[in-house]
Protein backbone atom coordinates (compact mmCIF):
# COMPACT_ATOMS: atom_id res chain seq x y z
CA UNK A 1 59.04 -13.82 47.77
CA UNK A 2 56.94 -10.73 48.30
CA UNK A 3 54.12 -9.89 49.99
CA UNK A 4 52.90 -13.28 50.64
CA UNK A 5 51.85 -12.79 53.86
CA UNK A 6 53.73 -16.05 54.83
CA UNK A 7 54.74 -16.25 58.91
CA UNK A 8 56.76 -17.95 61.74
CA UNK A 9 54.90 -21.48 62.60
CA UNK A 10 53.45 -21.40 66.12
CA UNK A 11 53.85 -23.82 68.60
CA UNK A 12 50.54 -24.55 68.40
CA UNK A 13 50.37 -26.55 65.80
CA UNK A 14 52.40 -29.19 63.85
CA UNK A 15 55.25 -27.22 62.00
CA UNK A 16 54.24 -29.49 58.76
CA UNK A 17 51.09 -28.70 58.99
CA UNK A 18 51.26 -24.97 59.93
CA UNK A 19 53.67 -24.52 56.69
CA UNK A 20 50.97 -26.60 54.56
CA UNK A 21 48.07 -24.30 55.70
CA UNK A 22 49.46 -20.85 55.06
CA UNK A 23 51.01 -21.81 51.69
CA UNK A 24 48.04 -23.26 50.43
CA UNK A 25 45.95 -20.30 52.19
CA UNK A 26 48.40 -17.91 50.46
CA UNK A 27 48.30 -19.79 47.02
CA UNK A 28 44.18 -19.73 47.14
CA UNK A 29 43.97 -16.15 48.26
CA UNK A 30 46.46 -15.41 44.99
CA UNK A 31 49.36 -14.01 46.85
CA UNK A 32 51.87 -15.66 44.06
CA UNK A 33 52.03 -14.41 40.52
CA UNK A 34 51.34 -17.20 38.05
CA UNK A 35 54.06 -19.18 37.19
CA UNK A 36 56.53 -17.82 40.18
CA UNK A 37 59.22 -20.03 41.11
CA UNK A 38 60.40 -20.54 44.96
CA UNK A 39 62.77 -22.55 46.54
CA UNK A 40 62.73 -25.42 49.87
CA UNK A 41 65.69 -22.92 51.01
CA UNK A 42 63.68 -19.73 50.78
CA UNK A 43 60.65 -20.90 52.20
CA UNK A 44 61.95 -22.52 55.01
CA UNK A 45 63.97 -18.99 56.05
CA UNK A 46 60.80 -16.92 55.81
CA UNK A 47 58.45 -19.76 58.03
CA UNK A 48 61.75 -20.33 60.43
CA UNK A 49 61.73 -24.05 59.84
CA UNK A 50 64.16 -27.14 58.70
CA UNK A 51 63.62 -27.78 55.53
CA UNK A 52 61.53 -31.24 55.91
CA UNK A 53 58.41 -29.74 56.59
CA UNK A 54 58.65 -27.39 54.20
CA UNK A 55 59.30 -30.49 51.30
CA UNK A 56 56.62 -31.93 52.76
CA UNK A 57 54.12 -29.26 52.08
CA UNK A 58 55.09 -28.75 49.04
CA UNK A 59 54.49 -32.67 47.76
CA UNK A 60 50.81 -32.38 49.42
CA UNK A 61 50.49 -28.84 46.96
CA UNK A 62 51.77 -30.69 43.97
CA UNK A 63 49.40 -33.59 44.45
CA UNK A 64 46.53 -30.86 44.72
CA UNK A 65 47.68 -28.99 41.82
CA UNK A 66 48.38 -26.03 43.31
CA UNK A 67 52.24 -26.26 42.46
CA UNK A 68 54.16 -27.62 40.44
CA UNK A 69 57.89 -29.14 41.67
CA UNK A 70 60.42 -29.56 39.49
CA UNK A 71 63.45 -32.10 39.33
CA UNK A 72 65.59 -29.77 41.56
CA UNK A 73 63.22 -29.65 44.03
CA UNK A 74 61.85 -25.99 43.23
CA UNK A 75 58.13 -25.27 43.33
CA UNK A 76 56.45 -23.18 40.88
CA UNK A 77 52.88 -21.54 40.45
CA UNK A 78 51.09 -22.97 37.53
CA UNK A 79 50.62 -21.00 34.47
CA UNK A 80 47.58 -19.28 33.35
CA UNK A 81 45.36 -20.05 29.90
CA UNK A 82 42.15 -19.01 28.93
CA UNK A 83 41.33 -22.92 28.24
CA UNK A 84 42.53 -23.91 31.91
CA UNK A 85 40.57 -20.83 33.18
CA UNK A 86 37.13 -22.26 31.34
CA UNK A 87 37.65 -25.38 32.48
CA UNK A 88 38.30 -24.57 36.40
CA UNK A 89 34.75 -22.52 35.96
CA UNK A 90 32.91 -24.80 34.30
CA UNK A 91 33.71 -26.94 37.14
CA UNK A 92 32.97 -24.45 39.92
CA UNK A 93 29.52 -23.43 38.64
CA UNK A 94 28.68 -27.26 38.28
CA UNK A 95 30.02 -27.99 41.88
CA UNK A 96 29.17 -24.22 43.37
CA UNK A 97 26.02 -23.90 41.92
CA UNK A 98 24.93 -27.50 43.43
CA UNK A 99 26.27 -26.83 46.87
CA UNK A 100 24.31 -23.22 46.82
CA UNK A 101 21.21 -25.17 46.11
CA UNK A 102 21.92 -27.78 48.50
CA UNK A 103 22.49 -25.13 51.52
CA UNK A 104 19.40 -23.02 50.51
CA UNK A 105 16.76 -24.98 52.45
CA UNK A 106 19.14 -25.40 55.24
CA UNK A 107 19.26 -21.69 55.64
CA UNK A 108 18.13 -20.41 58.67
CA UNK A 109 17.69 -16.13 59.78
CA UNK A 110 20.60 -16.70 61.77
CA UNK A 111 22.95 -18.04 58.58
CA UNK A 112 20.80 -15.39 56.27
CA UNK A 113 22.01 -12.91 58.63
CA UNK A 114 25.40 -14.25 58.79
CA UNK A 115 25.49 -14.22 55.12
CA UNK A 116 24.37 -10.29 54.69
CA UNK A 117 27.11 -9.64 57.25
CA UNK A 118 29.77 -10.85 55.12
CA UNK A 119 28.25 -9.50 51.75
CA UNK A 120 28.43 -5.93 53.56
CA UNK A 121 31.86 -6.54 54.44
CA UNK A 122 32.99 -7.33 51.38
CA UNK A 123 31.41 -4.21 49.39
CA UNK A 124 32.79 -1.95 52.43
CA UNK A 125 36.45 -3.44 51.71
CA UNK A 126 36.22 -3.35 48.07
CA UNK A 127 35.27 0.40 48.34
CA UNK A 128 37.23 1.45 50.55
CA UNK A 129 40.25 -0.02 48.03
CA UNK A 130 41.39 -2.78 50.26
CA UNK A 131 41.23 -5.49 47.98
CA UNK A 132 42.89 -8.42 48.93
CA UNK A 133 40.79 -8.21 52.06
CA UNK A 134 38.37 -8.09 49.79
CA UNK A 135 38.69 -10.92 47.96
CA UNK A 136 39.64 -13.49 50.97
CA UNK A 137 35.94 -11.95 52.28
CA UNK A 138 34.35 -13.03 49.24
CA UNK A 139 36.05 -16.43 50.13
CA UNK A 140 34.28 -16.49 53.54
CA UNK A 141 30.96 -15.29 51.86
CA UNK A 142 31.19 -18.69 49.78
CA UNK A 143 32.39 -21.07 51.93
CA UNK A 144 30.04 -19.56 54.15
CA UNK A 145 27.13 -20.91 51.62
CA UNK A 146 28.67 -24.49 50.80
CA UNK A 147 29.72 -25.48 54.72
CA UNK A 148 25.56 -25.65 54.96
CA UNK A 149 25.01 -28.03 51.89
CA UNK A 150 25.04 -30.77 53.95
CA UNK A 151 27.88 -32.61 52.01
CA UNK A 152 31.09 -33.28 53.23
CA UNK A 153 32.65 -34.24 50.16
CA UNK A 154 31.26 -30.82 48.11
CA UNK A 155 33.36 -28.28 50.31
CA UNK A 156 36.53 -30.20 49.98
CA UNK A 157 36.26 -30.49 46.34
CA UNK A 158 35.16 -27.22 45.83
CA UNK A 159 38.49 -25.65 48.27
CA UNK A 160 40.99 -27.82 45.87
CA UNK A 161 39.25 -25.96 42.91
CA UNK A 162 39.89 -22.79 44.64
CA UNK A 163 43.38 -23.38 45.22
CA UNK A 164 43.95 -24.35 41.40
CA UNK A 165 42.32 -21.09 40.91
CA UNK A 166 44.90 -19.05 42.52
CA UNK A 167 46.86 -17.50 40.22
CA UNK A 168 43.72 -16.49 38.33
CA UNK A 169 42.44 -14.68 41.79
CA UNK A 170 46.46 -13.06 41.32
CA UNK A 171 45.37 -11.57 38.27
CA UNK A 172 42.05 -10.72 39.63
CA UNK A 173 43.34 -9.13 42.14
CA UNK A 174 45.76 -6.97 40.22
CA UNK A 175 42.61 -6.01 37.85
CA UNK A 176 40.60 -4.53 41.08
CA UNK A 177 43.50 -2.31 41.92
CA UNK A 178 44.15 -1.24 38.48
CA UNK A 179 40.08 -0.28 37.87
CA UNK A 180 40.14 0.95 41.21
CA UNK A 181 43.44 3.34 40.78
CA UNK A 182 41.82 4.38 37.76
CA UNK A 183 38.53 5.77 39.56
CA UNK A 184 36.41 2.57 38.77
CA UNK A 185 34.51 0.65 41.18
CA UNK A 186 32.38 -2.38 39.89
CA UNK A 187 29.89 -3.62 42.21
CA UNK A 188 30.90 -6.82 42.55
CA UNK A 189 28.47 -7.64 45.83
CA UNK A 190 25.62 -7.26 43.32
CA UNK A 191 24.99 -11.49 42.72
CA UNK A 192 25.14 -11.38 47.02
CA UNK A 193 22.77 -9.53 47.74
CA UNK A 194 20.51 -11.33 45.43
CA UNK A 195 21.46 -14.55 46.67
CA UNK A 196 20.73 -13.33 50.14
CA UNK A 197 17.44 -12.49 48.58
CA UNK A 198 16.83 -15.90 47.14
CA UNK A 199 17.64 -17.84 50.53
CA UNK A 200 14.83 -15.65 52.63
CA UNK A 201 12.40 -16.66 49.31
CA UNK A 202 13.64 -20.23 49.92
CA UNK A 203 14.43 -19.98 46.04
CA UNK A 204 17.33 -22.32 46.00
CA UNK A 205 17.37 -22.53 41.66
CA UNK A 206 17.46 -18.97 42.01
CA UNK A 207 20.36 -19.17 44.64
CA UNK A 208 22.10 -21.63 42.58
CA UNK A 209 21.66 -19.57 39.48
CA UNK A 210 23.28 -16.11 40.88
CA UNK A 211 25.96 -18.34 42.51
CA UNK A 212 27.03 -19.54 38.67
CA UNK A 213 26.43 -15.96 37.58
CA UNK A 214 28.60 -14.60 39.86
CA UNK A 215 31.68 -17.09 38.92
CA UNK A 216 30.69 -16.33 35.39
CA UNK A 217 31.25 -12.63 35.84
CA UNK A 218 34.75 -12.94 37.40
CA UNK A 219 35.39 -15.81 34.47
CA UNK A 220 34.51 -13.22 31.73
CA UNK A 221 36.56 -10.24 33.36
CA UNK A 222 39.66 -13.13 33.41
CA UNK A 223 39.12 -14.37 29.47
CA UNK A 224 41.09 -11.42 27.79
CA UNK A 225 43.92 -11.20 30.51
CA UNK A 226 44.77 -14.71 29.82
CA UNK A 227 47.06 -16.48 27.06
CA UNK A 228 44.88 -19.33 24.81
């Protein structure tokens, strides 16, 4: 495995859980190609572990659908298909866009604030060309948003959509370094900003709106990349 950012469990926490977290962090965040295969054996050499915990964490990703495990025990990323790719968005911008307008009155200067912070952040990364960074900051910026709808069923549901979506955020994130080698920078903080805009107005249809715009745009820049 490369570059998955994968490291030794601390003591700090469970070793089952620690190995569950950073795969599934590393599997939302796109840090496997689509369809990659890894093994119990190599996993459990890279986190320093037996392998039980490692098994373990792997059945809790298969029942997610962020893997899939085959009979020998082998894990692999799902594939990609512009029909599985229009169904995971048509499901975010249902759940997405209801958790943007459920957080909107619930925004306070402080959030608002908090909000423009990471929106800044994010542009600053993605010009600068650090994109990965990028794109786990535009994680924050959402999550950021939904953790204040008041639901505590709507972020969970929305974080196991996100993790289906990783191998899509893969190929995102090999499309930002590819525009961005070639001298192309799209401003992808655009739908941010205007969201922060909507939350000071209290707009939260507006909010909602530019939240399913936003997944819309990343949807359409995803359609040709991907097999039918």
């Amino acid at each position: 495995m490369n570059n998955t950012g994968l490291s030794r469990i601390s003591s700090r926490m469970t070793v089952q859980d620690g190995v569950y977290e950073q795969l599934r962090q590393a599997l939302m965040w796109g840090q496997f190609e689509p369809e990659q295969v890894t093994t119990i054996s190599s996993l459990a050499a890279e986190f320093g572990t037996s392998h039980m915990p490692v098994r373990e964490a792997l059945r809790r990703l298969a029942a997610e659908k962020g893997l899939e495990i085959s009979r020998n025990g082998s894990a692999r990323v799902p594939a990609v298909s512009r029909q599985r790719l229009d169904d995971l968005c048509r499901a975010r911008t249902a759940l997405e866009g209801l958790a943007t307008k459920l957080a909107t009155p619930r925004m306070k200067e402080a959030e608002i604030e908090h909000c423009l912070a990471l929106a800044r952040e994010h542009e600053a990364l993605g010009r600068d060309g650090h994109v990965h960074e990028m794109l786990r900051k535009n994680q924050e910026f959402h999550f950021a948003i939904y953790e204040l709808s008041g639901s505590e069923i709507l972020p969970q549901m929305i974080e196991t959509l996100w993790l289906r979506f990783g191998p899509y955020m893969r190929m995102l994130s090999d499309l930002v370094i590819h525009q961005i080698n070639e001298g192309t920078i799209h401003p992808y903080s655009t739908y941010h900003y205007e969201m922060i805009e909507a939350f000071r107005r209290g707009d939260a249809e507006a909010a909602a709106a530019l939240m399913v715009k936003d997944i819309e745009a990343t949807q359409a820049l995803l359609q040709d990349m991907c097999p039918i």
